[in-house]
N, C-alpha and C. Protein backbone atom coordinates (compact mmCIF):
# COMPACT_ATOMS: atom_id res chain seq x y z
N UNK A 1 21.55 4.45 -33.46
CA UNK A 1 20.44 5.31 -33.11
C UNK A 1 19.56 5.48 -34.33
N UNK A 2 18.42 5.58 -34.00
CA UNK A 2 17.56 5.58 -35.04
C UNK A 2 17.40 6.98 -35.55
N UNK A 3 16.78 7.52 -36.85
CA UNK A 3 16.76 8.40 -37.55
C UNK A 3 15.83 9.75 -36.71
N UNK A 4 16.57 10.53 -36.34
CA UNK A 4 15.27 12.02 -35.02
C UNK A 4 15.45 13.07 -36.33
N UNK A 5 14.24 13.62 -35.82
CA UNK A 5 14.18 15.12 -37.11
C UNK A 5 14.11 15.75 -36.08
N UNK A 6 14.97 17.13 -36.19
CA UNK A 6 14.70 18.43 -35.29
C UNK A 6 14.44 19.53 -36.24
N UNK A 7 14.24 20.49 -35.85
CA UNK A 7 13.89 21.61 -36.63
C UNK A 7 15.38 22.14 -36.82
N UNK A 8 15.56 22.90 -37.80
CA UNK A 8 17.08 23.11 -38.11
C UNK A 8 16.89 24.00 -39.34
N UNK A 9 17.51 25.34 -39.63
CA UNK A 9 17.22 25.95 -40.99
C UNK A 9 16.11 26.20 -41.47
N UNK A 10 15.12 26.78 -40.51
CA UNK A 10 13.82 26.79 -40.88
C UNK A 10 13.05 25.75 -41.56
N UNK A 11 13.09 24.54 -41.21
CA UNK A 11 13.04 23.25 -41.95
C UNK A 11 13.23 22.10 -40.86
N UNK A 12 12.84 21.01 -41.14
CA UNK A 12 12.83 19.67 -40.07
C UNK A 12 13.75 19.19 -41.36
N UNK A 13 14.83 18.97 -40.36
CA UNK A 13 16.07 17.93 -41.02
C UNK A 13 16.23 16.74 -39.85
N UNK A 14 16.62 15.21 -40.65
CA UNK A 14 16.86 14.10 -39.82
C UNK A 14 18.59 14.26 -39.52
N UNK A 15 18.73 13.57 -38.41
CA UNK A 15 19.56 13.45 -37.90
C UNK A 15 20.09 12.06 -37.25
N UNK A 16 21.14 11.56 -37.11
CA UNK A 16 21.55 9.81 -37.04
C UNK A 16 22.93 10.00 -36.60
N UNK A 17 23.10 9.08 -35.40
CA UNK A 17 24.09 9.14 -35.16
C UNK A 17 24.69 7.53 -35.25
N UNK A 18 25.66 7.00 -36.01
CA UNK A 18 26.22 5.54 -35.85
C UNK A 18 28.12 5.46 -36.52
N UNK A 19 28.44 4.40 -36.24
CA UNK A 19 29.74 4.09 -36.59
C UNK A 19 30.18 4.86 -38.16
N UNK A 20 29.39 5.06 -38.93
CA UNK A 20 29.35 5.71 -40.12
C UNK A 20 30.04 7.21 -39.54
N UNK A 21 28.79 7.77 -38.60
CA UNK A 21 29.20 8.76 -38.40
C UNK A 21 30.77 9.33 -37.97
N UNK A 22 31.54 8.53 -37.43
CA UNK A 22 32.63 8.43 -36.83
C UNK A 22 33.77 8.83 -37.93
N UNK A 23 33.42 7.73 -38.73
CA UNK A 23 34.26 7.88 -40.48
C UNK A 23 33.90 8.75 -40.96
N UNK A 24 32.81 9.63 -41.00
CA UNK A 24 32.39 10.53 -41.97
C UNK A 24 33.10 11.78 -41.05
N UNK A 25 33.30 11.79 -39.86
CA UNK A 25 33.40 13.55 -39.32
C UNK A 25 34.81 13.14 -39.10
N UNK A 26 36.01 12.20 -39.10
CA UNK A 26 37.15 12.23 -39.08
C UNK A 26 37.91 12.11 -40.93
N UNK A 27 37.27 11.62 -41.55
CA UNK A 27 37.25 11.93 -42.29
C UNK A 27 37.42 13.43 -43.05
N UNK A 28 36.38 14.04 -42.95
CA UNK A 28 36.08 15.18 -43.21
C UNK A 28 36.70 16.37 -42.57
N UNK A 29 36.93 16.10 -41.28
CA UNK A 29 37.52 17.29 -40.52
C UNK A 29 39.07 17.15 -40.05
N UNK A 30 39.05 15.33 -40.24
CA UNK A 30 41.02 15.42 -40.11
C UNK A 30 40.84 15.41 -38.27
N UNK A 31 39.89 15.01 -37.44
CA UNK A 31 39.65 15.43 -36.39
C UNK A 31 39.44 14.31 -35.58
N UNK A 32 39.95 14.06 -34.43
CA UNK A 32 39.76 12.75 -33.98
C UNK A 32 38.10 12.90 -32.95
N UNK A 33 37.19 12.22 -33.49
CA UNK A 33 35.50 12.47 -32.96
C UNK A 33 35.56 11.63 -31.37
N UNK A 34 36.46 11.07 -30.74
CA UNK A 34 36.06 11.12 -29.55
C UNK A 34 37.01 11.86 -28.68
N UNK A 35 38.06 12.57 -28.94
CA UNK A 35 38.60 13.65 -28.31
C UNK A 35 37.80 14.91 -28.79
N UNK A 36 37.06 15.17 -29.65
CA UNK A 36 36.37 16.36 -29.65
C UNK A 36 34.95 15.90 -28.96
N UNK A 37 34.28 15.04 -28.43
CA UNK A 37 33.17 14.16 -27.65
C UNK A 37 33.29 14.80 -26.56
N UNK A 38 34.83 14.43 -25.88
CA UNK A 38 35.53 14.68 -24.59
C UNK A 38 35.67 16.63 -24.43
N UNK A 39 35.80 16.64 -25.69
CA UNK A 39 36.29 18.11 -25.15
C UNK A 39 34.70 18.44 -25.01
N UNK A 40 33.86 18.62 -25.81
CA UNK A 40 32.45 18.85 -25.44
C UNK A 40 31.53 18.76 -24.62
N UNK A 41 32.19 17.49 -23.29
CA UNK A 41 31.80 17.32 -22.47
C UNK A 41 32.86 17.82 -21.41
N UNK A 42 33.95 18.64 -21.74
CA UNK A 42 34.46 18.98 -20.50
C UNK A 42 35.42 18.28 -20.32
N UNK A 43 35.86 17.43 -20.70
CA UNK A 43 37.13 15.94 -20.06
C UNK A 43 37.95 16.47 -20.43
N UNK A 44 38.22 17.15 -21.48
CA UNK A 44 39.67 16.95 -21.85
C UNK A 44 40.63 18.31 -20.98
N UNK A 45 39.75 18.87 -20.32
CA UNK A 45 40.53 19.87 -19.34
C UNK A 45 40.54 21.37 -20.14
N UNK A 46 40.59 21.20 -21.54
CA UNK A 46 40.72 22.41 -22.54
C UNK A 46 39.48 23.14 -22.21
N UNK A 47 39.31 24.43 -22.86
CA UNK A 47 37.93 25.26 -23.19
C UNK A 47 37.23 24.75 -24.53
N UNK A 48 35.96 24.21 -24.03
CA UNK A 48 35.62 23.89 -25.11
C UNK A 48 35.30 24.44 -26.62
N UNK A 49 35.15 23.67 -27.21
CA UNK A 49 35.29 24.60 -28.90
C UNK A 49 33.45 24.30 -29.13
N UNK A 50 33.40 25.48 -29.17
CA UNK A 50 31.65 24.90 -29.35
C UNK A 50 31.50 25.46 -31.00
N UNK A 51 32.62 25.32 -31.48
CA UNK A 51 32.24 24.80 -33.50
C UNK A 51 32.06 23.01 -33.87
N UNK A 52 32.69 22.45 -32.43
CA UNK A 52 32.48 20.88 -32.25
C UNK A 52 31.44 20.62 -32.49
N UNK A 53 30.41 21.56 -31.82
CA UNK A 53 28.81 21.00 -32.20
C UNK A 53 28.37 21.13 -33.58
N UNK A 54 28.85 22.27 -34.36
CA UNK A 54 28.46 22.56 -35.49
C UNK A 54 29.22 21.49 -36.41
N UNK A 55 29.54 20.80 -36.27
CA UNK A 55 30.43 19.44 -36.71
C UNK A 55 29.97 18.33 -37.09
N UNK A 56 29.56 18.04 -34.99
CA UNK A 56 28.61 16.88 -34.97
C UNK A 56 27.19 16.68 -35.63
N UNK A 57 27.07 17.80 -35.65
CA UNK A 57 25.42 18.00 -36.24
C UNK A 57 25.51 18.00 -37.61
N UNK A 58 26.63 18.29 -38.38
CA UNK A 58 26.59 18.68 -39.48
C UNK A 58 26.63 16.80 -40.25
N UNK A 59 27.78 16.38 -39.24
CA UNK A 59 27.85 14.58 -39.49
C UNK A 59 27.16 13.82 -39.44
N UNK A 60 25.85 14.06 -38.10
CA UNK A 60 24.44 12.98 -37.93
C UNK A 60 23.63 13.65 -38.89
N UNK A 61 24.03 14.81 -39.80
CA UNK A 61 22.89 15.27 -41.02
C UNK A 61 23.40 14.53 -42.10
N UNK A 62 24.41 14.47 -42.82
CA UNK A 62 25.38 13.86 -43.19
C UNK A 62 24.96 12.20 -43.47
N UNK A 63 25.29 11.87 -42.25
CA UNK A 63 24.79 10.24 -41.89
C UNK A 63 23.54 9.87 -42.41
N UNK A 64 22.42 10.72 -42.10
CA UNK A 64 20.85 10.18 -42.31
C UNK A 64 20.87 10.36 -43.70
N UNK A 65 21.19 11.66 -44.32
CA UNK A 65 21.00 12.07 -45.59
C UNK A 65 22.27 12.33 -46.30
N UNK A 66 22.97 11.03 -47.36
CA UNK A 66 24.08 11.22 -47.93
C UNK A 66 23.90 12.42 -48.79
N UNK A 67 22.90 12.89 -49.02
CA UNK A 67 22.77 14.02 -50.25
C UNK A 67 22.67 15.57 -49.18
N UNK A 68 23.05 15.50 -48.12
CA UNK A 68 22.34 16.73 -46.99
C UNK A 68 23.67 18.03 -47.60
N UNK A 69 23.34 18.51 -47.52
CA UNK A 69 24.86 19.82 -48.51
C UNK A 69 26.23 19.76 -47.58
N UNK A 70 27.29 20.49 -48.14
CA UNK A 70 28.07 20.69 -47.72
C UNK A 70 27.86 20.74 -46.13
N UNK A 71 29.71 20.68 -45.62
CA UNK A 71 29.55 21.53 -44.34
C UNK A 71 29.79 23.24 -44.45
N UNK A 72 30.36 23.18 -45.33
CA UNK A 72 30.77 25.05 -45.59
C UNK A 72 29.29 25.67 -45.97
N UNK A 73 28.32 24.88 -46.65
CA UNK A 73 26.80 25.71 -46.92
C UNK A 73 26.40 25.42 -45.79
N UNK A 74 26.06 24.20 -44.74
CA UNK A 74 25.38 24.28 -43.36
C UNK A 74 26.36 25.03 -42.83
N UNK A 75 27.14 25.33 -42.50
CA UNK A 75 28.12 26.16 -41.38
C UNK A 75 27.29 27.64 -41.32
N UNK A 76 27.75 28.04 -43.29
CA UNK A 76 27.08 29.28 -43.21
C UNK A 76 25.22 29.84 -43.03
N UNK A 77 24.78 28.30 -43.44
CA UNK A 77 23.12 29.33 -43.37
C UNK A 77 22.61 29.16 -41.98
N UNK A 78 23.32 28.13 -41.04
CA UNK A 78 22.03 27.75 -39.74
C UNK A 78 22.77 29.06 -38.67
N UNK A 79 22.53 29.25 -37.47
CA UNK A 79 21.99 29.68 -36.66
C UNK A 79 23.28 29.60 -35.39
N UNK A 80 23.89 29.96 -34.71
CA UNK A 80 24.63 29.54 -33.51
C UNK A 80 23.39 28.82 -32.78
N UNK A 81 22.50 29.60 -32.32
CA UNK A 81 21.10 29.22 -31.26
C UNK A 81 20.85 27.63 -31.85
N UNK A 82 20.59 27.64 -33.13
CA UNK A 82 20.03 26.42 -33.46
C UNK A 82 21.06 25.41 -33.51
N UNK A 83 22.22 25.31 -33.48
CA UNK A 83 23.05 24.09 -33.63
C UNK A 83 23.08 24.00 -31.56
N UNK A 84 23.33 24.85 -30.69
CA UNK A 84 23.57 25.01 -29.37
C UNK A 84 22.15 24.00 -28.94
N UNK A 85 20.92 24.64 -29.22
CA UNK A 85 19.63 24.08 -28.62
C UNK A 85 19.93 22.40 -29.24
N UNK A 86 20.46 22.02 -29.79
CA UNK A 86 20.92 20.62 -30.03
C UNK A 86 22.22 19.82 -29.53
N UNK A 87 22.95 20.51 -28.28
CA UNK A 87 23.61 20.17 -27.74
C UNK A 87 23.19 18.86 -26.75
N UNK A 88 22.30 18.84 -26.17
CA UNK A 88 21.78 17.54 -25.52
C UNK A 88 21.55 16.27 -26.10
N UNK A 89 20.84 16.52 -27.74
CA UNK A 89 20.91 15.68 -28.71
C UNK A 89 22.21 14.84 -29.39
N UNK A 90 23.16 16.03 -29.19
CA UNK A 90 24.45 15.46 -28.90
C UNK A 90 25.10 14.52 -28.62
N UNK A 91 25.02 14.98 -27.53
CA UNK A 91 25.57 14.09 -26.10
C UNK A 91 25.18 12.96 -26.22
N UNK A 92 23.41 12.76 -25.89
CA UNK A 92 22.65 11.52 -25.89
C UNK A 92 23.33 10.66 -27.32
N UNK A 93 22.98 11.38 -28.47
CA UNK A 93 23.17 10.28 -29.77
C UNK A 93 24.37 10.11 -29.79
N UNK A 94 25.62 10.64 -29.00
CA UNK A 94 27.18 9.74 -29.00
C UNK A 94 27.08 8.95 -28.14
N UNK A 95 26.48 9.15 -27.12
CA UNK A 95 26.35 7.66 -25.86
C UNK A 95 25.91 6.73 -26.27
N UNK A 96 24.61 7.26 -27.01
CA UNK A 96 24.22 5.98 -27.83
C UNK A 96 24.52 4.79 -28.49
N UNK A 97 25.61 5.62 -29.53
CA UNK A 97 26.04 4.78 -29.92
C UNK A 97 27.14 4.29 -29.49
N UNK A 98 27.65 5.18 -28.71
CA UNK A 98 29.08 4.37 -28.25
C UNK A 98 28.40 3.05 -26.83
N UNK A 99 27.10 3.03 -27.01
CA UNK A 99 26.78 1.99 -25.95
C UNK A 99 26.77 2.68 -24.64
N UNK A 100 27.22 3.81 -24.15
CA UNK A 100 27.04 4.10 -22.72
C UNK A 100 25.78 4.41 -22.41
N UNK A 101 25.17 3.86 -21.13
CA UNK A 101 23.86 4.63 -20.45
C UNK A 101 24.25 5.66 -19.93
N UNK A 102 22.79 6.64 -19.57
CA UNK A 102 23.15 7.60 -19.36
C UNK A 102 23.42 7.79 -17.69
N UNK A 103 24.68 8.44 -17.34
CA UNK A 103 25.39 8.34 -15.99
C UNK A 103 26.16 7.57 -15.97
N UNK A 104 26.80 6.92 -17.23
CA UNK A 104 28.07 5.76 -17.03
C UNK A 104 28.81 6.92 -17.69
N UNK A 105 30.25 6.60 -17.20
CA UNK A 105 31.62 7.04 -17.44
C UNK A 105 31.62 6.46 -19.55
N UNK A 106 31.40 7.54 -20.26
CA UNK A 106 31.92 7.06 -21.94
C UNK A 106 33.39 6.63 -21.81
N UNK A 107 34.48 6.44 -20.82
CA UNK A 107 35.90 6.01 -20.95
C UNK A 107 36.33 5.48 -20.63
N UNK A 108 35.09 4.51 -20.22
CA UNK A 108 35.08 2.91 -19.53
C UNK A 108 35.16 2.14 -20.26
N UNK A 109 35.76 1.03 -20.19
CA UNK A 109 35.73 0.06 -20.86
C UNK A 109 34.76 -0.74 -21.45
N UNK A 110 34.26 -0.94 -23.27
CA UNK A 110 32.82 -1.47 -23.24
C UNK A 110 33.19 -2.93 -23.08
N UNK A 111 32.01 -3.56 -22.52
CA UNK A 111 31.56 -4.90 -22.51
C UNK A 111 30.88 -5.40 -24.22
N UNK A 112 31.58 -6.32 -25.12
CA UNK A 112 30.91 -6.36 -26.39
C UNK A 112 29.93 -7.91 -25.90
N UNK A 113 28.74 -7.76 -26.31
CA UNK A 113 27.60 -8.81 -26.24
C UNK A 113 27.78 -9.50 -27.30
């Protein structure tokens, strides 16, 4: 996915979601990123953890900008509202890259080209 700026922290920060990203938020959180995908979308049957988003967002900031701060300084200065209103952005930039269109099953099997 290519590089999106949203508004974020009183400020336009970029955001990127790719295979990087995957390594960087399991990495970092010890967390497996497509069972927390699943839980975010509801699959995994659990209640979702909506600090998942504050995660993902913190990783496609992360991704675009190796120098973007901590997650413990983004955790604390942004906003619940503002990481939530980026929940769709979400969604879309993990389909993305995981190759699904939108309305295909993400736990389908990919076809590699």
């Amino acid at each position: 996915m290519s590089v999106q700026k949203v508004k974020l922290l009183d400020r336009e920060i970029e955001l990127e979601c790719n295979a990087f990203s995957q390594i960087l938020y399991e990495d970092e959180f010890h967390r497996n990123f497509i069972k927390d995908f699943q839980n975010i979308l509801g699959e995994d049957g659990a209640d979702i953890e909506s600090s998942n988003y504050i995660r993902f967002v913190w990783a496609f900031a992360k991704t675009a900008d190796p120098k973007f701060m901590g997650f413990v300084d983004f955790a604390k200065s942004c906003q619940l509202n503002e990481v939530f209103a980026l929940v769709n952005f979400v969604v879309d930039a993990i389909n993305h890259s995981l190759g699904v269109d939108e309305g295909e099953d993400p736990n389908q099997e990919a076809t590699v080209q």
